[in-house]
N, C-alpha and C. Protein backbone atom coordinates (compact mmCIF):
# COMPACT_ATOMS: atom_id res chain seq x y z
N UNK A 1 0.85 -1.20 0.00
CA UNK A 1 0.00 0.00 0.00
C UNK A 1 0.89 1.25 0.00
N UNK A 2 0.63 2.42 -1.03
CA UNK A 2 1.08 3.32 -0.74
C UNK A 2 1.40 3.95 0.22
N UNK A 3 2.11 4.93 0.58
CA UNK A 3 2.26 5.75 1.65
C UNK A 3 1.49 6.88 1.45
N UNK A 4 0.91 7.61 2.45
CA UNK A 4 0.31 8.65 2.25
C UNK A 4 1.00 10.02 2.58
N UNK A 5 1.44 10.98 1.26
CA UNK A 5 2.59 12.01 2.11
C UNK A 5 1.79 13.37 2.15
N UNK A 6 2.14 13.91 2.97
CA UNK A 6 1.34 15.34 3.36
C UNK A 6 1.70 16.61 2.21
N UNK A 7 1.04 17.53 1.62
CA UNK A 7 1.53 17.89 1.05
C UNK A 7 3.00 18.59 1.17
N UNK A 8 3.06 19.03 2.68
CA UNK A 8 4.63 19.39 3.11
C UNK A 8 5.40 18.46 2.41
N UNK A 9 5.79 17.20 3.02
CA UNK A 9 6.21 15.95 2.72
C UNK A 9 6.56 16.21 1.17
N UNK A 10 5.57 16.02 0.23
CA UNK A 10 5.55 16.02 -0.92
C UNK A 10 6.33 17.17 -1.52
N UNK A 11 6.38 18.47 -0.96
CA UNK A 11 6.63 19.48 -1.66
C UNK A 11 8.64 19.10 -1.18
N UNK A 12 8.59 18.66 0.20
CA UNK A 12 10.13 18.45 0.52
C UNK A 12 10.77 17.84 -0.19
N UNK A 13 9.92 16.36 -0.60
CA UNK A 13 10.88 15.26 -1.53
C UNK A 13 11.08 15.93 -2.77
N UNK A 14 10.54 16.96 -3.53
CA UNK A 14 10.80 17.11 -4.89
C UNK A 14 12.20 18.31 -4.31
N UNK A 15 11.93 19.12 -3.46
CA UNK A 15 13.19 19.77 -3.15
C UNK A 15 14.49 19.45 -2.99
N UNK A 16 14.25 18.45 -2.18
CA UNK A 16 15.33 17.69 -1.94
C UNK A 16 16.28 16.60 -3.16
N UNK A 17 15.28 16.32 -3.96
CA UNK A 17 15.65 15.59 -5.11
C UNK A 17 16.70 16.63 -5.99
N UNK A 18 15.80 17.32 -6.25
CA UNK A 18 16.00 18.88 -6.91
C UNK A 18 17.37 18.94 -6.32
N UNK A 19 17.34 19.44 -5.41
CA UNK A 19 19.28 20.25 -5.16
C UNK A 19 19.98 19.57 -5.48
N UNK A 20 19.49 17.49 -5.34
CA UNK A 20 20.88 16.54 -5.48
C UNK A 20 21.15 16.55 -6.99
N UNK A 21 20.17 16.52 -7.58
CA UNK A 21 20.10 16.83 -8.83
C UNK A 21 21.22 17.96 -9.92
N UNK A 22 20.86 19.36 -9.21
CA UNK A 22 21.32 20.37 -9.87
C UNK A 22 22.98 20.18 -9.25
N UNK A 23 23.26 19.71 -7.83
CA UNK A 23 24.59 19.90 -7.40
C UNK A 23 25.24 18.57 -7.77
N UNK A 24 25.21 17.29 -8.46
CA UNK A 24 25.46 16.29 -9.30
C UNK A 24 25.10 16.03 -10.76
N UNK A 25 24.12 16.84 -11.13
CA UNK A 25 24.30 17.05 -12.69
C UNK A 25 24.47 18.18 -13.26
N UNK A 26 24.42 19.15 -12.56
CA UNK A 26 24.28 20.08 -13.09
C UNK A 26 22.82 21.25 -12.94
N UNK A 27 22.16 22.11 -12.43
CA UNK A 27 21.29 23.36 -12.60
C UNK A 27 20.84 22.80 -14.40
N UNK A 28 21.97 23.22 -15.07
CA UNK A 28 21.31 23.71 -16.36
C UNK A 28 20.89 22.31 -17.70
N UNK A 29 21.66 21.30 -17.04
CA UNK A 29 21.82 19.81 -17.52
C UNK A 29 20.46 19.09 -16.77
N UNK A 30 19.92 19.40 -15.84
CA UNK A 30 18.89 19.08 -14.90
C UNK A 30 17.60 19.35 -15.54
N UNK A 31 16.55 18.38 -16.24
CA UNK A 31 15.24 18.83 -16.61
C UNK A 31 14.41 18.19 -15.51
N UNK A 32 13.13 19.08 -15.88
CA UNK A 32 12.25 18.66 -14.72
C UNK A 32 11.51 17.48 -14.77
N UNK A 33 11.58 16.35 -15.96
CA UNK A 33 11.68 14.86 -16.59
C UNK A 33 12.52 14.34 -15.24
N UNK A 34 13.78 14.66 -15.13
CA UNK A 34 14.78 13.98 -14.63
C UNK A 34 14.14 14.19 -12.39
N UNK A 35 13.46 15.18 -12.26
CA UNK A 35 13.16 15.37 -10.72
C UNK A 35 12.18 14.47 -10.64
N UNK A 36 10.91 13.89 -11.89
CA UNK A 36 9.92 13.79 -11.98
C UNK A 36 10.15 12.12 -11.48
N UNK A 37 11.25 11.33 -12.14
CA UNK A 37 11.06 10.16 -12.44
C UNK A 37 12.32 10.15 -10.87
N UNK A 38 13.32 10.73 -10.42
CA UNK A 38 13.68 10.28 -9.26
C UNK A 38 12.54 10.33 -7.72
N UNK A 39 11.55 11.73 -7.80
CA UNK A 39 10.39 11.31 -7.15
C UNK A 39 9.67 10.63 -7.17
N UNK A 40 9.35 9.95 -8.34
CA UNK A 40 7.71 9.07 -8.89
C UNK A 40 6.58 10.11 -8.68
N UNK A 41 6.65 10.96 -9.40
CA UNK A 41 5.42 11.84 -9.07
C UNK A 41 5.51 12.38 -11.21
N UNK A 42 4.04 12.63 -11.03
CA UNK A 42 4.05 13.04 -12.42
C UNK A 42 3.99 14.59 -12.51
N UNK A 43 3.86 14.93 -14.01
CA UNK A 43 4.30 16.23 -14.32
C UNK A 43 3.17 17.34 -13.16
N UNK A 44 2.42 16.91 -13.54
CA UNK A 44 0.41 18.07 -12.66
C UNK A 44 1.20 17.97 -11.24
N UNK A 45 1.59 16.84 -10.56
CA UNK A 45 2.23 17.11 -9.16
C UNK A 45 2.91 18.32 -8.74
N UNK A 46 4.10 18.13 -9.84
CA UNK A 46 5.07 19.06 -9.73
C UNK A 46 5.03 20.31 -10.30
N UNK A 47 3.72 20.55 -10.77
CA UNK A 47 3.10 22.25 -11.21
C UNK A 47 2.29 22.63 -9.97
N UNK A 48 1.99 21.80 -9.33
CA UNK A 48 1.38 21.90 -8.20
C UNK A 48 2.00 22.85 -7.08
N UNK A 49 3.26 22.61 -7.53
CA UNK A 49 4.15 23.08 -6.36
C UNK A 49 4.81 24.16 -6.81
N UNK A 50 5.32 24.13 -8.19
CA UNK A 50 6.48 24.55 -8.38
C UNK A 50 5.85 25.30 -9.85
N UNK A 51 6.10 26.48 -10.62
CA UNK A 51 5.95 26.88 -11.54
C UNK A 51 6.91 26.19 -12.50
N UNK A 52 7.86 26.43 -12.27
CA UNK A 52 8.87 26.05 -13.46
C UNK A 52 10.15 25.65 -12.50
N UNK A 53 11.27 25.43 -13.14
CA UNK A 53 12.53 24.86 -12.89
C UNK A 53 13.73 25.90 -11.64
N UNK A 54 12.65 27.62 -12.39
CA UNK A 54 13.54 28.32 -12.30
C UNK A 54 13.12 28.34 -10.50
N UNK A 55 11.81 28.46 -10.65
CA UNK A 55 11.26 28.81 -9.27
C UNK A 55 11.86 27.99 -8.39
N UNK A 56 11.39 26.91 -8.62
CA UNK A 56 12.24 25.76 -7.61
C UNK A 56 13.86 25.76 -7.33
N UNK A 57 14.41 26.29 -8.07
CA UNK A 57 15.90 26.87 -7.81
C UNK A 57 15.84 27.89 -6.54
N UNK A 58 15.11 28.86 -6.67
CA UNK A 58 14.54 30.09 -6.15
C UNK A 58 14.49 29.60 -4.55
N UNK A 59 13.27 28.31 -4.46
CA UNK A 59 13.31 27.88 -3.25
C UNK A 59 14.10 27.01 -2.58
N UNK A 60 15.00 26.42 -3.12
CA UNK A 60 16.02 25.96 -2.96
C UNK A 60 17.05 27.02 -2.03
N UNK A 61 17.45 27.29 -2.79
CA UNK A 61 18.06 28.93 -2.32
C UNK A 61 18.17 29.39 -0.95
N UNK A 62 16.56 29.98 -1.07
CA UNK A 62 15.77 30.25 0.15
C UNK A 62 15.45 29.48 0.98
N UNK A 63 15.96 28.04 1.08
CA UNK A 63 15.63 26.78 2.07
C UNK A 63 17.53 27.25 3.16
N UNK A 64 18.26 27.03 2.06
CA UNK A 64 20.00 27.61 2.49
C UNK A 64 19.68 28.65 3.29
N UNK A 65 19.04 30.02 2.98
CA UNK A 65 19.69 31.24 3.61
C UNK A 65 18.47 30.83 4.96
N UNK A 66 17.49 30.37 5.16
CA UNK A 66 16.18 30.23 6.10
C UNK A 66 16.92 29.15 7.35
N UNK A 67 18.07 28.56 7.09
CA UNK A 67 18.41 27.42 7.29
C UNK A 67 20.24 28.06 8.19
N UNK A 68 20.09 29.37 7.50
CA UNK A 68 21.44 29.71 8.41
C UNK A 68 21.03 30.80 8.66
N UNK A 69 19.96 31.80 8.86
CA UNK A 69 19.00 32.52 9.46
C UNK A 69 18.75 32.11 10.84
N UNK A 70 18.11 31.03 10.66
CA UNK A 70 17.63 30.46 11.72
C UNK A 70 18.40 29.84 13.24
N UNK A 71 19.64 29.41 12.56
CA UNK A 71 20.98 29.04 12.90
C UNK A 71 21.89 30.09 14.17
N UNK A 72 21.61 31.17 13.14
CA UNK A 72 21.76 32.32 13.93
C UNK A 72 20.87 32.99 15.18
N UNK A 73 19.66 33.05 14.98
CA UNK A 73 18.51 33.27 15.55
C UNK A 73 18.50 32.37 16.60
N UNK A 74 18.85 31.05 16.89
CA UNK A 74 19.69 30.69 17.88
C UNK A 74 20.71 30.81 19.10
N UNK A 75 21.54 31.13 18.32
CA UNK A 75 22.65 31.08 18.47
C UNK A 75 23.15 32.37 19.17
N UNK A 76 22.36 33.57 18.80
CA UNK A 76 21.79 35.23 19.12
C UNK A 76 21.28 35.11 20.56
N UNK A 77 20.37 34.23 20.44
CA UNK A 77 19.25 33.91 21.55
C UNK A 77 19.65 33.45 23.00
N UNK A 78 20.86 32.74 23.00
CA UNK A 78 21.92 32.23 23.70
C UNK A 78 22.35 32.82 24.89
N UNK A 79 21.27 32.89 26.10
CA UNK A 79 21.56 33.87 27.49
C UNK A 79 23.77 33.63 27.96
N UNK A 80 23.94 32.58 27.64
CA UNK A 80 25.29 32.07 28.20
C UNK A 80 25.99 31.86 27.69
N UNK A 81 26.48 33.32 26.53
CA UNK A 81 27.12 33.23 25.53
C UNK A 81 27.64 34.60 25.11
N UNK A 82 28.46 34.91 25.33
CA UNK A 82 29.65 36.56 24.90
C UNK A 82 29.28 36.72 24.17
N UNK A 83 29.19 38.40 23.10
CA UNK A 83 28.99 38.73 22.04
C UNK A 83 30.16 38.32 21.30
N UNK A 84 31.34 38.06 21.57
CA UNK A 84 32.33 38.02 20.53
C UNK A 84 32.62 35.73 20.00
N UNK A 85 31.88 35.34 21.02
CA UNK A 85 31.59 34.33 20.74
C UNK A 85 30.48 33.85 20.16
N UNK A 86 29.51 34.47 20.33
CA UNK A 86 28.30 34.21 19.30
C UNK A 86 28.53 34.27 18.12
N UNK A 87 29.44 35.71 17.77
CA UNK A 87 29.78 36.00 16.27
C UNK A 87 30.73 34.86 15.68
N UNK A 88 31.69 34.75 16.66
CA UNK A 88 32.68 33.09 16.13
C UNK A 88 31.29 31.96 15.62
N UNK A 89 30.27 31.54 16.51
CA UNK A 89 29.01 30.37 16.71
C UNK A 89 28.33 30.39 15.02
N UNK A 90 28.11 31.94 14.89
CA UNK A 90 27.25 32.27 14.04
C UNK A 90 27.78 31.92 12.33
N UNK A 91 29.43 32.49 12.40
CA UNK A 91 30.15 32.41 11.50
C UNK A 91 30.24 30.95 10.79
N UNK A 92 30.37 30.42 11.86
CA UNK A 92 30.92 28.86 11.95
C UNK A 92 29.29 28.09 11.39
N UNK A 93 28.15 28.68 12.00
CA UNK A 93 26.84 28.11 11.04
C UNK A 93 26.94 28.06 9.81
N UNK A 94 27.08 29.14 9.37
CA UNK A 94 27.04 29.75 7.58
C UNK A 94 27.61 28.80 7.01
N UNK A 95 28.54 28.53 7.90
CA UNK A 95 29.55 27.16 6.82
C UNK A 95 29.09 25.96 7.15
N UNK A 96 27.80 25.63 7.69
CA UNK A 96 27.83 24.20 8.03
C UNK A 96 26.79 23.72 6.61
N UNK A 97 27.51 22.34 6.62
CA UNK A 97 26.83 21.37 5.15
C UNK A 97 27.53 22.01 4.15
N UNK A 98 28.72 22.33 4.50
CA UNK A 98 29.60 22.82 3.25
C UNK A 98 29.43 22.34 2.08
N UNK A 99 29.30 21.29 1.74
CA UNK A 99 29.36 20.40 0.57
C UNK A 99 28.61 20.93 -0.17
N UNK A 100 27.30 20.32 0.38
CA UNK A 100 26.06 20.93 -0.58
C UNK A 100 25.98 22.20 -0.61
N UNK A 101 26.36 22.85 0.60
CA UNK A 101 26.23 24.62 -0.28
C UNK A 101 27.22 24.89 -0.75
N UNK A 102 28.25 24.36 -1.05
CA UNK A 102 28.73 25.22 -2.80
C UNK A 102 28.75 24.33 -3.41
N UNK A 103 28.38 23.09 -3.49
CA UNK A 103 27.87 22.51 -4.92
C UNK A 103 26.62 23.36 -5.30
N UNK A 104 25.74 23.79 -4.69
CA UNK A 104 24.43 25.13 -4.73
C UNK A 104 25.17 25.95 -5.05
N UNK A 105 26.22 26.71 -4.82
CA UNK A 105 26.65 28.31 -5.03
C UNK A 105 27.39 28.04 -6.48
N UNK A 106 28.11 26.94 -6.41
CA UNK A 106 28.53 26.40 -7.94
C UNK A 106 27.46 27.07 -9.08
N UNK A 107 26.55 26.22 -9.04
CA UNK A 107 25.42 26.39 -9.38
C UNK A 107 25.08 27.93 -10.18
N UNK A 108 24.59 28.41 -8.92
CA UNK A 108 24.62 30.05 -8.72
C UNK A 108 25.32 30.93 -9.73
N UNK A 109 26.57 30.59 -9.43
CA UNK A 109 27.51 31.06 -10.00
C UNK A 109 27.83 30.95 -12.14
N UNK A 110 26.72 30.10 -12.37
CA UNK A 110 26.72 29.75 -14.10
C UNK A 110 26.03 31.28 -14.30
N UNK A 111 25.80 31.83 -15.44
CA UNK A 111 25.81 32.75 -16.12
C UNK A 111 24.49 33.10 -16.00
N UNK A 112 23.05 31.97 -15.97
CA UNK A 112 22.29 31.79 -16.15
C UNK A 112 21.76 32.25 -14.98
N UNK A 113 22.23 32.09 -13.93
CA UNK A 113 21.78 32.60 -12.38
C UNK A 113 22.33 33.69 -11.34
N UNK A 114 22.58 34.55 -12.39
CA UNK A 114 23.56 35.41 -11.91
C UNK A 114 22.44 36.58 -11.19
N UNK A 115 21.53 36.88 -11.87
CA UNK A 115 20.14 37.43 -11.04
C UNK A 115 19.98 36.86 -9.87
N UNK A 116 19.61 35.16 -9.79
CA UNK A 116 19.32 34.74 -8.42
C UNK A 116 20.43 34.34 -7.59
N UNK A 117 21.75 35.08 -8.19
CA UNK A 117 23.08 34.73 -6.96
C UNK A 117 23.42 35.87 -6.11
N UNK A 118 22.42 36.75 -7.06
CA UNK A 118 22.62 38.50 -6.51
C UNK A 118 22.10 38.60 -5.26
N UNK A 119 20.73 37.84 -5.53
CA UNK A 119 19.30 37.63 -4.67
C UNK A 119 19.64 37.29 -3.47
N UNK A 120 20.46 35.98 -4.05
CA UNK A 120 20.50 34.86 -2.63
C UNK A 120 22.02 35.81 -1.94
N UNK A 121 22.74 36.78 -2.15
CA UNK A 121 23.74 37.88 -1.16
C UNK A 121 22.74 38.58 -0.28
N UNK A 122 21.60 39.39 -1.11
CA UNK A 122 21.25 40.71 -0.66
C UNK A 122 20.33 39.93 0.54
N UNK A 123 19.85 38.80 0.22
CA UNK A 123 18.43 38.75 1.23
C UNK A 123 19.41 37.69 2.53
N UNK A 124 20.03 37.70 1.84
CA UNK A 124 21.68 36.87 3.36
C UNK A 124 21.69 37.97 4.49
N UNK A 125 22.32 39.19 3.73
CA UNK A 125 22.73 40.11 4.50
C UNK A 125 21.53 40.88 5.12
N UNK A 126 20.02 40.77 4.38
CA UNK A 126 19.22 41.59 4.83
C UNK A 126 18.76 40.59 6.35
N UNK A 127 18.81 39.99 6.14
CA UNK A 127 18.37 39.03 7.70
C UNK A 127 19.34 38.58 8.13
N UNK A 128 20.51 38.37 7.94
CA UNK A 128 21.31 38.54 9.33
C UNK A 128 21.93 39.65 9.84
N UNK A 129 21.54 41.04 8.85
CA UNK A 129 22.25 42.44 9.91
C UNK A 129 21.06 42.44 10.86
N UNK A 130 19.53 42.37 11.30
CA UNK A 130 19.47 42.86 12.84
C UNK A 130 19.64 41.44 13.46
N UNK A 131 19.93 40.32 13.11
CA UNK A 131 20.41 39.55 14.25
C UNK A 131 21.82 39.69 14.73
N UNK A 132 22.75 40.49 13.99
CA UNK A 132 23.64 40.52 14.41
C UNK A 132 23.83 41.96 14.83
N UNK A 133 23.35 42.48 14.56
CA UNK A 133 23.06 44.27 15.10
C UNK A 133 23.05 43.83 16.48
N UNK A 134 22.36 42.96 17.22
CA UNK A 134 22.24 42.53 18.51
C UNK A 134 22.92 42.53 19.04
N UNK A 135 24.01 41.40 18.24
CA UNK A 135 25.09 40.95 19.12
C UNK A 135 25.93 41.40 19.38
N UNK A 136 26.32 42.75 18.67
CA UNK A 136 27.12 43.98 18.49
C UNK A 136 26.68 44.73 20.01
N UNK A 137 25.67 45.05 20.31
CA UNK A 137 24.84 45.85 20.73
C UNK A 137 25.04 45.13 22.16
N UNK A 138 25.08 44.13 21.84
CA UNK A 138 25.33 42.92 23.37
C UNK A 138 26.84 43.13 23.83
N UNK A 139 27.56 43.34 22.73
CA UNK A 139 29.12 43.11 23.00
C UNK A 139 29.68 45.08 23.51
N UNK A 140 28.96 45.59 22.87
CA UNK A 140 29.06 47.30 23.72
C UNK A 140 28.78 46.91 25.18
N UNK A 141 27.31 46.46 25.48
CA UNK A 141 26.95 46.64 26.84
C UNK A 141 28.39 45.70 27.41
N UNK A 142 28.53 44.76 26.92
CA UNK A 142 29.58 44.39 27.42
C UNK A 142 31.14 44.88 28.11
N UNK A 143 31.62 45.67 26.81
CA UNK A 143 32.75 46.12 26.78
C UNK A 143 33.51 45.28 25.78
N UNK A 144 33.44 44.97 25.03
CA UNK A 144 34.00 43.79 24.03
C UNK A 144 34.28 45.03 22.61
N UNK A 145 33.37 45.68 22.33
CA UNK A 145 32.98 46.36 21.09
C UNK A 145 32.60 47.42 21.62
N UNK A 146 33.30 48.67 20.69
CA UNK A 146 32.63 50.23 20.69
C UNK A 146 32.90 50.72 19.41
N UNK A 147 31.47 51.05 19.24
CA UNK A 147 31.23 51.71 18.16
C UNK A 147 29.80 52.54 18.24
N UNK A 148 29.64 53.28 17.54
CA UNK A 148 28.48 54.51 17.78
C UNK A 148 27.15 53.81 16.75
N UNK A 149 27.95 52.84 15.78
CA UNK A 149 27.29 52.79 14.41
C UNK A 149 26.96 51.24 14.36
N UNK A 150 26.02 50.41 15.35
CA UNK A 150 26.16 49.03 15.43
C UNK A 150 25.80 48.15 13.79
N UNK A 151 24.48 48.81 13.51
CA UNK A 151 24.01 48.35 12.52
C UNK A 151 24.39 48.90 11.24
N UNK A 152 25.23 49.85 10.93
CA UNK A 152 25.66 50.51 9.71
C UNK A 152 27.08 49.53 9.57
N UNK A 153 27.41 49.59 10.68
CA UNK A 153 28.83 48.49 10.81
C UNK A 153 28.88 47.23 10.55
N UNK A 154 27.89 46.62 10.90
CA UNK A 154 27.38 45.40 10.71
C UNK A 154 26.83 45.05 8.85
N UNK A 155 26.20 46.31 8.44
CA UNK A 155 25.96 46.24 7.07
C UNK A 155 27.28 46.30 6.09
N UNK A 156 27.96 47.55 6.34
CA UNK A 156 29.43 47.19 5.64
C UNK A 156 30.24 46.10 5.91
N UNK A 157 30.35 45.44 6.89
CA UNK A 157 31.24 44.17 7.31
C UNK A 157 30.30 43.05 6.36
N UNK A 158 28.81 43.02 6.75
CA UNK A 158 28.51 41.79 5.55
C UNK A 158 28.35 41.68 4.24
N UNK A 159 28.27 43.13 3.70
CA UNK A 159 28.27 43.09 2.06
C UNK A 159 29.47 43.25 2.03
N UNK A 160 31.01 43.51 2.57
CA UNK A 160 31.78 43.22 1.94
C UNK A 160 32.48 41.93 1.93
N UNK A 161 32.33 41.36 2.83
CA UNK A 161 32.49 39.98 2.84
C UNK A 161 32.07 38.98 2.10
N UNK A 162 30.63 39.15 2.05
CA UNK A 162 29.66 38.31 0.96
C UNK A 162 30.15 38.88 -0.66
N UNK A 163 30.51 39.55 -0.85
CA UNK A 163 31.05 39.71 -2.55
C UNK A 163 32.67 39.67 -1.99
N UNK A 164 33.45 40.28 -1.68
CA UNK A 164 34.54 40.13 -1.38
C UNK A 164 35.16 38.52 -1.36
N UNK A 165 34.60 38.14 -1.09
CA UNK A 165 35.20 36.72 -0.98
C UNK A 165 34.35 35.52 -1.35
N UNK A 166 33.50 35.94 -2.20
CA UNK A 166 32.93 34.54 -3.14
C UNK A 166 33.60 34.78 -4.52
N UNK A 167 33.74 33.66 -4.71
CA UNK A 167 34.83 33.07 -5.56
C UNK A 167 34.05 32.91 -7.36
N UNK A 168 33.05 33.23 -7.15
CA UNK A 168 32.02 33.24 -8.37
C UNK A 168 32.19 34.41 -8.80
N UNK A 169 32.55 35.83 -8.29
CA UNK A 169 32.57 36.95 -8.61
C UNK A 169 34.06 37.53 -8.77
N UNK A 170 34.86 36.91 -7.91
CA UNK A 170 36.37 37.28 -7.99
C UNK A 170 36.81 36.25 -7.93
N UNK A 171 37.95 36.13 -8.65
CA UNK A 171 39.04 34.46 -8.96
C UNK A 171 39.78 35.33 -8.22
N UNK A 172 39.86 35.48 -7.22
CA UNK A 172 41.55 35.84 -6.38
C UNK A 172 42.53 33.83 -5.98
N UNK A 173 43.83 34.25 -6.54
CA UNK A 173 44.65 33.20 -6.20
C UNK A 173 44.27 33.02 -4.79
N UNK A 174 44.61 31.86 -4.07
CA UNK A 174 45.06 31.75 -2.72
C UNK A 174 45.37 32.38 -1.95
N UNK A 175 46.62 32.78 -2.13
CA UNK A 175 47.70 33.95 -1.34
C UNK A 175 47.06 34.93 -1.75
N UNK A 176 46.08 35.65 -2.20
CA UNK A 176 45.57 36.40 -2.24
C UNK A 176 44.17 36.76 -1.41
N UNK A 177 43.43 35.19 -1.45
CA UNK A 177 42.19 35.07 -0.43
C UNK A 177 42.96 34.90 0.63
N UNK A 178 44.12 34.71 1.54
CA UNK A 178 44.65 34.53 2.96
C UNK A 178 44.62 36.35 3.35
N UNK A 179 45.98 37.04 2.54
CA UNK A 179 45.90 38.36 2.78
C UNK A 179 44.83 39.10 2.48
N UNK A 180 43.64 38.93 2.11
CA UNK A 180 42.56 40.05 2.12
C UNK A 180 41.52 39.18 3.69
N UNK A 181 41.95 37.80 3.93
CA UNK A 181 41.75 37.72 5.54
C UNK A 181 42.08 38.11 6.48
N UNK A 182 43.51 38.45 6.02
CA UNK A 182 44.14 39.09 7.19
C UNK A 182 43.85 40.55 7.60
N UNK A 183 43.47 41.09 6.31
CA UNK A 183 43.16 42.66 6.12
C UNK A 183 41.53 42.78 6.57
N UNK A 184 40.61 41.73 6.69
CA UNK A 184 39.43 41.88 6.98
C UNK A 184 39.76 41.71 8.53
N UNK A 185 40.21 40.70 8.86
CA UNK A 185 40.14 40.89 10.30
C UNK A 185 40.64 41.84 10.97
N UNK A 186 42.01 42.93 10.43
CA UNK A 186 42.05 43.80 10.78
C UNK A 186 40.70 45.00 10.86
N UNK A 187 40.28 45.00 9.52
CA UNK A 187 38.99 46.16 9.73
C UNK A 187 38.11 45.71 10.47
N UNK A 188 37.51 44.34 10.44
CA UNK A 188 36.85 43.95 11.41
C UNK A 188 36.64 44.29 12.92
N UNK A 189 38.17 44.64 13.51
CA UNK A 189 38.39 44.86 15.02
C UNK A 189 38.78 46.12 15.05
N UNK A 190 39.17 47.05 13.76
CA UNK A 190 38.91 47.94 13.93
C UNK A 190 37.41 48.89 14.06
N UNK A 191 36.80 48.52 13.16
CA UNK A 191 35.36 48.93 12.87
C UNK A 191 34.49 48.68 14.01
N UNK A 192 34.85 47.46 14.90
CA UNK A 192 33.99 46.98 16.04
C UNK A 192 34.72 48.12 17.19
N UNK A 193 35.74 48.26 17.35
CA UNK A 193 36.51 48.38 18.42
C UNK A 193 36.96 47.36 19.41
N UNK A 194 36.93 46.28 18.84
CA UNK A 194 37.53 45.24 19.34
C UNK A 194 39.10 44.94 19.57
N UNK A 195 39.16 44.26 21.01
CA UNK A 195 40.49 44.01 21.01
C UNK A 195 41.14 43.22 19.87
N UNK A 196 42.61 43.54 19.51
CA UNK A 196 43.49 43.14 18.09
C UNK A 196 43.64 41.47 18.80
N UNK A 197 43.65 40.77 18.08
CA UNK A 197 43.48 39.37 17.90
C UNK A 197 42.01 38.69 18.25
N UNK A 198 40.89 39.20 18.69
CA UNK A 198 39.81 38.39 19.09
C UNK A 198 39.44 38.14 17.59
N UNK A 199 39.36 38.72 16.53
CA UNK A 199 38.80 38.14 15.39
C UNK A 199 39.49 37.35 14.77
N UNK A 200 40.98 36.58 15.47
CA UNK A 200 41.94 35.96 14.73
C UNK A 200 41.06 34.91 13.64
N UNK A 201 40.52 34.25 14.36
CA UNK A 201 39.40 32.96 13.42
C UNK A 201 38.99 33.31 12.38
N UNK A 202 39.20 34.38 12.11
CA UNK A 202 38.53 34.86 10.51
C UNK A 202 39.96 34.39 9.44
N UNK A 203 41.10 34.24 9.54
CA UNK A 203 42.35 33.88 9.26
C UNK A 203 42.35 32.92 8.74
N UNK A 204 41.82 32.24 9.71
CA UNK A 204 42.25 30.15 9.76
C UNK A 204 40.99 30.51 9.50
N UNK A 205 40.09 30.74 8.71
CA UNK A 205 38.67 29.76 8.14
C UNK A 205 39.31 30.33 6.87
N UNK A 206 40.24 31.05 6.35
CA UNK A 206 40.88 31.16 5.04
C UNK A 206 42.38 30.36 4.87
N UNK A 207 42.28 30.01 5.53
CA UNK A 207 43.95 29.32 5.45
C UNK A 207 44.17 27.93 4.94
């Protein structure tokens, strides 16, 4: 007897198919034939859910940034936890399931998705500057961080980071992504007013 799946359920398995799909064959090599027959669901199912190929990319996407949003929103939330360690906690989310997210940013990064790679930066940075506006704001009351400008600071530190150092937009050599780490963590502790070495970890996640 069949199983009976909820439409949640249903809408997850084609997602999930979907990313293994685009991050092992390819986004643009990937037809929606090929999601149809690894789900067992027919074509009306999957209009059901999904407009087209592109959309479902779209939510894909938005499953990643909801998924280290949330991560954060955590992690923020955290009564027994320093501001300058949350930001280490938080950092260290973004990168978790490495694999699959840049076989996804791979992706992103083809010619074809260069609109929705823009997308998937701006709406990164738009929800994690006030969770991290917080923690800024936590690390003043503290004494950890001074600055007048929590959330303006917080906005320049993540858009330059998020284009600065994806590799889809700039081919910097190696020795080139180490020293513009070293130079971020400097502005970093400058811009916060943080003591010189607490942002060392930004280094060694480039090294």
């Amino acid at each position: 007897m069949k199983k009976y799946k909820s439409p949640e359920e249903r809408k997850n398995d084609i997602l999930n198919a979907a990313e293994m799909l685009f991050i092992t064959k390819g986004y643009a090599k990937t037809t929606i034939n090929d999601i149809l027959t690894d789900v067992g669901i027919a074509k009306g199912t999957f209009y059901y859910y999904f407009q087209s190929k592109e959309q479902l990319m779209d939510v894909i996407v938005e499953r990643f940034i909801d998924a280290g949003v949330k991560a954060a929103k955590g992690i923020a939330e955290n009564p027994d936890l320093k501001a300058p360690e949350k930001i280490f906690q938080i950092l260290m989310a973004q990168n978790a399931d490495t694999g699959k997210k840049e076989g996804m940013i791979e992706q992103l990064h083809q010619v074809n998705n260069a609109e929705m790679h823009q997308k998937s930066i701006v709406e990164t940075i738009l929800q994690l500057t006030p969770i991290l506006t917080e923690v800024i704001e936590q690390g003043i009351e503290e004494g950890s961080f001074q600055t007048p400008y929590p959330k303006e600071t917080i906005e320049f530190l993540l858009v330059s980071s998020q284009f600065l150092f994806d590799e889809g937009i700039f081919n910097w050599e190696s020795e080139e992504i180490i020293q513009k780490a070293k130079a971020f963590t400097h502005i970093v502790e400058m811009t916060l007013g943080a003591k010189k070495g607490s942002f060392g970890y930004i280094e060694e996640m480039f090294s």
